[in-house]
C-alpha atoms as a PDB file:
ATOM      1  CA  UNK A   1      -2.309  -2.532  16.293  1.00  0.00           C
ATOM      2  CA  UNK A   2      -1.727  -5.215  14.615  1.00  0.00           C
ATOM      3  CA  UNK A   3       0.636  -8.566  15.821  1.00  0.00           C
ATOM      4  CA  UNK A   4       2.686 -10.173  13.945  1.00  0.00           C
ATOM      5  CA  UNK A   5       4.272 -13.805  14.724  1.00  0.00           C
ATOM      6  CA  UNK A   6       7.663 -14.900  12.937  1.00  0.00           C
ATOM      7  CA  UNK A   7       8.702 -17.996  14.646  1.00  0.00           C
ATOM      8  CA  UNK A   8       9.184 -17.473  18.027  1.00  0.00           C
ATOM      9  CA  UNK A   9       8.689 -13.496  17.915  1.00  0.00           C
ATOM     10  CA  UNK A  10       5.854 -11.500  18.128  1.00  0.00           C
ATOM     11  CA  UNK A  11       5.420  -7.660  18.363  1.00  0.00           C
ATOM     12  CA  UNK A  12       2.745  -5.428  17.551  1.00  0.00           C
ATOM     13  CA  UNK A  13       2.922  -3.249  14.528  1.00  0.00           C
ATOM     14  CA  UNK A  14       2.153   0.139  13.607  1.00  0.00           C
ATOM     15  CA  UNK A  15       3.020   0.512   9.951  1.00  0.00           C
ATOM     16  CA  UNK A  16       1.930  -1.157   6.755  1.00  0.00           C
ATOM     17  CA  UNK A  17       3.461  -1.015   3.200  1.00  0.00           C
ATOM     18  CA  UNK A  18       1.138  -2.579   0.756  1.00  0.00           C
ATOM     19  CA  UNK A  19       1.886  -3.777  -2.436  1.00  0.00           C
ATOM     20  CA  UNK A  20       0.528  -2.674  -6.275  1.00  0.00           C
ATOM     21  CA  UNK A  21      -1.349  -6.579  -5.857  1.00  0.00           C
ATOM     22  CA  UNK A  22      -3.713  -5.830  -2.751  1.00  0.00           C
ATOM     23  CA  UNK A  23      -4.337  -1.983  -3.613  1.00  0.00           C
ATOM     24  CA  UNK A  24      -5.326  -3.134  -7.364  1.00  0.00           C
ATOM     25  CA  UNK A  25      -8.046  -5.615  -5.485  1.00  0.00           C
ATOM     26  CA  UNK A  26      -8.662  -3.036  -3.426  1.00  0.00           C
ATOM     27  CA  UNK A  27      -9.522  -0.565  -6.590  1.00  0.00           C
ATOM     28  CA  UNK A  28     -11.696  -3.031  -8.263  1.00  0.00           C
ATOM     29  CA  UNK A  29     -13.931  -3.712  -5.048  1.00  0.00           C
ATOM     30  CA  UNK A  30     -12.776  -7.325  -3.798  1.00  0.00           C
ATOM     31  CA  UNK A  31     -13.726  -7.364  -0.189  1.00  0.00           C
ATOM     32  CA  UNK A  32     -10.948  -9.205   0.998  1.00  0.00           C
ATOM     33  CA  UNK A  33      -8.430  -6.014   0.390  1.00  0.00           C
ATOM     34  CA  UNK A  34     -11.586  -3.732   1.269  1.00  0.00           C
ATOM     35  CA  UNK A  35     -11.722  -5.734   5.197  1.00  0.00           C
ATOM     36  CA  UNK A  36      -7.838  -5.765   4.857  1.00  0.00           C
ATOM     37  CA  UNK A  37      -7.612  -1.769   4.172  1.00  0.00           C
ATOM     38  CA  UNK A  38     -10.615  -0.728   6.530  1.00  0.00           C
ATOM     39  CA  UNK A  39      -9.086  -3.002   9.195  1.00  0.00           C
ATOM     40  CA  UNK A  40      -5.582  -0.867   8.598  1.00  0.00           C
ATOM     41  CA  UNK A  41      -7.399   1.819   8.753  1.00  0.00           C
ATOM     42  CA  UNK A  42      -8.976   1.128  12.052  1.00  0.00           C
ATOM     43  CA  UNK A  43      -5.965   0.270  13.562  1.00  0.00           C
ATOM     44  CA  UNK A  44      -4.876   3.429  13.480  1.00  0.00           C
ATOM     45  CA  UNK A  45      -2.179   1.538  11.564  1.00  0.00           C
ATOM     46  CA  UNK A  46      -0.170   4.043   9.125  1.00  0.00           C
ATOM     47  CA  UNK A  47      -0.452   2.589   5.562  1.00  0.00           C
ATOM     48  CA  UNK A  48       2.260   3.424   3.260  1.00  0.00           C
ATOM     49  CA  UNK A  49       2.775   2.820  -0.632  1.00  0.00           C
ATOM     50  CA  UNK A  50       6.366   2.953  -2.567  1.00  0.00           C
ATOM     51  CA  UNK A  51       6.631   5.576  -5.389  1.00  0.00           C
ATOM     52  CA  UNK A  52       7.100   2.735  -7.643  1.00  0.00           C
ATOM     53  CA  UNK A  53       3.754   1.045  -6.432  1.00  0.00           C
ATOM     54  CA  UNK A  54       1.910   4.386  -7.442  1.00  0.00           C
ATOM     55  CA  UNK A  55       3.515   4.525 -10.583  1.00  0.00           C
ATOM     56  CA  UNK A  56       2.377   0.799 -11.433  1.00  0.00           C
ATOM     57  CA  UNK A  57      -0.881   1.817 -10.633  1.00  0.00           C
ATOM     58  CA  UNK A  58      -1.464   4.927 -12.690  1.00  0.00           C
ATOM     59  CA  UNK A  59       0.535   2.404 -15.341  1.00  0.00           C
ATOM     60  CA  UNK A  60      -2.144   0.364 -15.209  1.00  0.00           C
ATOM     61  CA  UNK A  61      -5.036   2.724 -15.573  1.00  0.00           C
ATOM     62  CA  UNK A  62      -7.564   2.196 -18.435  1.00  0.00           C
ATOM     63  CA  UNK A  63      -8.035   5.715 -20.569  1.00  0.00           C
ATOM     64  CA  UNK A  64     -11.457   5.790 -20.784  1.00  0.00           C
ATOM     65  CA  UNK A  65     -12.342   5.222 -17.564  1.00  0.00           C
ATOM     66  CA  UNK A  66     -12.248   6.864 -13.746  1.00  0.00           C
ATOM     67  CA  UNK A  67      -9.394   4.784 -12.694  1.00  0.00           C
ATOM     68  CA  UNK A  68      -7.105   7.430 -12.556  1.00  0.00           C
ATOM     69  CA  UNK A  69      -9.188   9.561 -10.349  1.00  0.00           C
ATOM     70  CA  UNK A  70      -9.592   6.580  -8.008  1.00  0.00           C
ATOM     71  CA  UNK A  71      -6.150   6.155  -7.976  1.00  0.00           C
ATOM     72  CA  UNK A  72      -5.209   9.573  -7.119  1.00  0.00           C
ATOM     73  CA  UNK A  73      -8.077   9.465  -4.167  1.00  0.00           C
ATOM     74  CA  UNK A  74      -6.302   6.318  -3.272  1.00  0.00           C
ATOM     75  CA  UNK A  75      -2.451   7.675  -3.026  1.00  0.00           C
ATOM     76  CA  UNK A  76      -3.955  10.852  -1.339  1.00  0.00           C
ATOM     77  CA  UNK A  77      -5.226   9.006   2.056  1.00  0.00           C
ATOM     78  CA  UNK A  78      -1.865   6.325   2.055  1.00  0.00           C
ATOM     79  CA  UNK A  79       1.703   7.776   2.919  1.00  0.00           C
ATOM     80  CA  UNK A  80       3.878   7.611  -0.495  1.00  0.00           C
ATOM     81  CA  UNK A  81       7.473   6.487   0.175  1.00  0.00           C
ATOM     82  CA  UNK A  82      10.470   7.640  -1.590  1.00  0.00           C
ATOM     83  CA  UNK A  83      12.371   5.241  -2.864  1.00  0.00           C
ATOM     84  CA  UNK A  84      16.134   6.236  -3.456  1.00  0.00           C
ATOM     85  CA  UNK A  85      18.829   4.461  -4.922  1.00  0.00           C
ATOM     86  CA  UNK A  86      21.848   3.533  -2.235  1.00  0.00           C
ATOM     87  CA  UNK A  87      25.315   3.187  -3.310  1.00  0.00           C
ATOM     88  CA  UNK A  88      26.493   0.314  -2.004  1.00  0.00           C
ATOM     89  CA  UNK A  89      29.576  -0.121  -3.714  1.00  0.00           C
ATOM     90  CA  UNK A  90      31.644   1.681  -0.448  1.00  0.00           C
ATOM     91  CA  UNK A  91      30.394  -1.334   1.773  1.00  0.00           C
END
């Protein structure tokens, strides 16, 4: 678990949604997002990914490379989240 402090409050968490940022450092091998991940994963914490945040990252892929085959080994271990689009309008 992991605790989290905003002002006054603390409370331990069990979910994670990363960003296209960390899981790109993670991808090219910068420790900090390979502690940060490991740590996650450790944690037993479950690590979850927007839609949109897999797109950008298969986006991003080089052609001529393995990055989309890392990528796809990535997105297969986190939890993917559907994103939909709310109408709001009735509020």
């Amino acid at each position: 678990m992991i605790l989290v402090e905003t002002g006054q409050t603390s409370r331990l968490m069990s979910k994670a949604v990363l960003d296209t940022g960390i899981l790109i450092r993670f991808l090219r091998g910068q420790s900090q997002a390979k502690d940060l991940l490991r740590k996650l994963y450790l944690d037993s914490i479950t690590i979850g990914v927007s839609v949109i945040t897999g797109l950008e990252l298969f986006v991003g892929c080089r052609a001529d490379t393995s990055d989309r085959s890392d990528v796809l080994g990535l997105l297969s271990r986190l939890n993917v989240i559907d994103v939909s689009i709310v109408n709001l309008s009735n509020q």
